[in-house]
Protein backbone atom coordinates (compact mmCIF):
# COMPACT_ATOMS: atom_id res chain seq x y z
CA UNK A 1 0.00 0.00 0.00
CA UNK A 2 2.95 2.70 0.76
CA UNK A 3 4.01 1.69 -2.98
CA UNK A 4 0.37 2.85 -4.37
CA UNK A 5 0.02 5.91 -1.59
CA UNK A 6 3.35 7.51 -2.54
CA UNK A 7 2.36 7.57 -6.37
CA UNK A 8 -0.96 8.71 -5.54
CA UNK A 9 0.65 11.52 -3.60
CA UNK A 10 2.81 12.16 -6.13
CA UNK A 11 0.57 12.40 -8.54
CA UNK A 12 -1.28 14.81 -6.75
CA UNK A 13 1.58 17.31 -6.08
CA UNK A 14 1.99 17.48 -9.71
CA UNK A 15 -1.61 17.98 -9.91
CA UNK A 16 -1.22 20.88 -7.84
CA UNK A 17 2.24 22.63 -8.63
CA UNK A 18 0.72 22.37 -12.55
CA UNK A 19 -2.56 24.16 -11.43
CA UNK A 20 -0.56 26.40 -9.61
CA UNK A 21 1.67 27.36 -12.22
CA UNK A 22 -1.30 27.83 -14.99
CA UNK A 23 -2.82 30.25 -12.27
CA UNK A 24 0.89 32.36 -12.48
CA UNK A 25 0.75 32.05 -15.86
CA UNK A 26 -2.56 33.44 -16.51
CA UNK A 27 -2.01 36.45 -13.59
CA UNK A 28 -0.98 39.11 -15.38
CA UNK A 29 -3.57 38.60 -18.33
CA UNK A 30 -6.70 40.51 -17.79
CA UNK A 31 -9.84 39.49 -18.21
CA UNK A 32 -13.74 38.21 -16.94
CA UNK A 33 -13.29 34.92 -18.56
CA UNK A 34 -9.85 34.80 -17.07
CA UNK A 35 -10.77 35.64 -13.61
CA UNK A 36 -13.93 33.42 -13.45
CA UNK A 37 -11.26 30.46 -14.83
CA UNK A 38 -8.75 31.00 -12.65
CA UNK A 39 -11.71 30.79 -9.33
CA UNK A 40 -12.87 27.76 -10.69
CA UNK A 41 -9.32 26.13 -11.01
CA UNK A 42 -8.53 27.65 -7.48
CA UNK A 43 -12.05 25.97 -5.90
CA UNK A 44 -11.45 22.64 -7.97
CA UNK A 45 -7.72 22.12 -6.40
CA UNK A 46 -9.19 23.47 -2.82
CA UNK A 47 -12.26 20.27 -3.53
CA UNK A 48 -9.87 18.46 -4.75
CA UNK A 49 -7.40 18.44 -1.71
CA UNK A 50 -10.20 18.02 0.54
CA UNK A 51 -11.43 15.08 -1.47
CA UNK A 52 -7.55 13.41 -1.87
CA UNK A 53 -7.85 13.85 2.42
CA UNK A 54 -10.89 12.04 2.41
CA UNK A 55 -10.31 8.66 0.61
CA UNK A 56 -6.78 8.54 2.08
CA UNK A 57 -8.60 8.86 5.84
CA UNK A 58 -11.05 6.11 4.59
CA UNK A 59 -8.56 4.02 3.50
CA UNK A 60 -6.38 3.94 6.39
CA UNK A 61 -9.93 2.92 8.96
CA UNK A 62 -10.16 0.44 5.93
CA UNK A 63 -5.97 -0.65 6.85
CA UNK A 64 -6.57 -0.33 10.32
CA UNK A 65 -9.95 -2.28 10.41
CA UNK A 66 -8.07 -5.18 8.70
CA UNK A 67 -5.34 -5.27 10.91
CA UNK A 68 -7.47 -5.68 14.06
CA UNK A 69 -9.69 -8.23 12.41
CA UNK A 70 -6.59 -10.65 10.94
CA UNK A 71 -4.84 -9.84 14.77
CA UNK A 72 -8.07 -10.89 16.38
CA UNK A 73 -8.45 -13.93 14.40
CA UNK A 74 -5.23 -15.33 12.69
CA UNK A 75 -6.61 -18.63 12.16
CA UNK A 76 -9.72 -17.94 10.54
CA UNK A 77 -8.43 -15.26 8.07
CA UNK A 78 -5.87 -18.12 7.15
CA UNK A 79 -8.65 -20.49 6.90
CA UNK A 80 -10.30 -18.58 4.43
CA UNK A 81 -7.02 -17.17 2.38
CA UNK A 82 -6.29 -20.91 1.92
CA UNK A 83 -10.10 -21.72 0.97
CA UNK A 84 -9.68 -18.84 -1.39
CA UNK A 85 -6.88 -19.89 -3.02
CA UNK A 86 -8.21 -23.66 -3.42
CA UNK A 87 -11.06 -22.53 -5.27
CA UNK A 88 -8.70 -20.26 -7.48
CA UNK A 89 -6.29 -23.16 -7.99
CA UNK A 90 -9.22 -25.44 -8.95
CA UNK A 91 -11.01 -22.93 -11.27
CA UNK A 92 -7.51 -22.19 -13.27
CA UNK A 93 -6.67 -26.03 -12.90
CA UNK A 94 -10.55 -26.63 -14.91
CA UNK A 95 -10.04 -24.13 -17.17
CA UNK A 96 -6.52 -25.50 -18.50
CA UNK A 97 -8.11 -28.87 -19.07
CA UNK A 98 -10.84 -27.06 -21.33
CA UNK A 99 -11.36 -28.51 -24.57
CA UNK A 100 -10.16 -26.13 -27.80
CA UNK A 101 -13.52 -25.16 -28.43
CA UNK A 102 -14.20 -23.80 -25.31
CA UNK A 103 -16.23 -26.63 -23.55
CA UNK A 104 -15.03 -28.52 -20.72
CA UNK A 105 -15.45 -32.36 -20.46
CA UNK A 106 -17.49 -33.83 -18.39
């Protein structure tokens, strides 16, 4: 998960230092369409940040939530991880033995 948060992260900060630069790019040109862009690009990355804080709060409960439940009960999560991965092993197992035309022997 620290892989996928840091290039989350970093995609946002390059979200934000290019929004940033367009808005000190486009402040010395004058303008109502201009001004009404550059609040709306302003109000986006404000939502935006707020919205990036959100998920990454949810998804740490989400981290956290896990880790009490598989500390709680280490045998049972293992119980199912293994039934899990029988029934994966046994679906790609019958779909090897498939016949060419798609159908699978009885």
């Amino acid at each position: 998960m620290n892989k996928e948060k840091q290039t989350v992260s970093d995609y946002m900060g390059t979200l934000t230092e290019d929004a940033q630069a367009v808005m000190e790019e486009t402040s010395t040109m004058a303008g109502e369409k201009i001004d009404k862009a550059r609040k709306r690009l302003g109000a986006a990355m404000e939502r935006g940040k707020e919205v990036y804080g959100q998920v990454r709060d949810k998804a740490l409960d989400g981290v956290r939530v896990t880790d009490h439940a598989v500390r709680d009960h280490p045998y049972q999560v293992l119980g199912i991880a293994f039934g899990i991965g029988v029934l994966a092993g046994f679906l790609a197992a019958r779909r090897r033995t498939a016949t060419p035309n798609g159908s699978i022997p009885l």
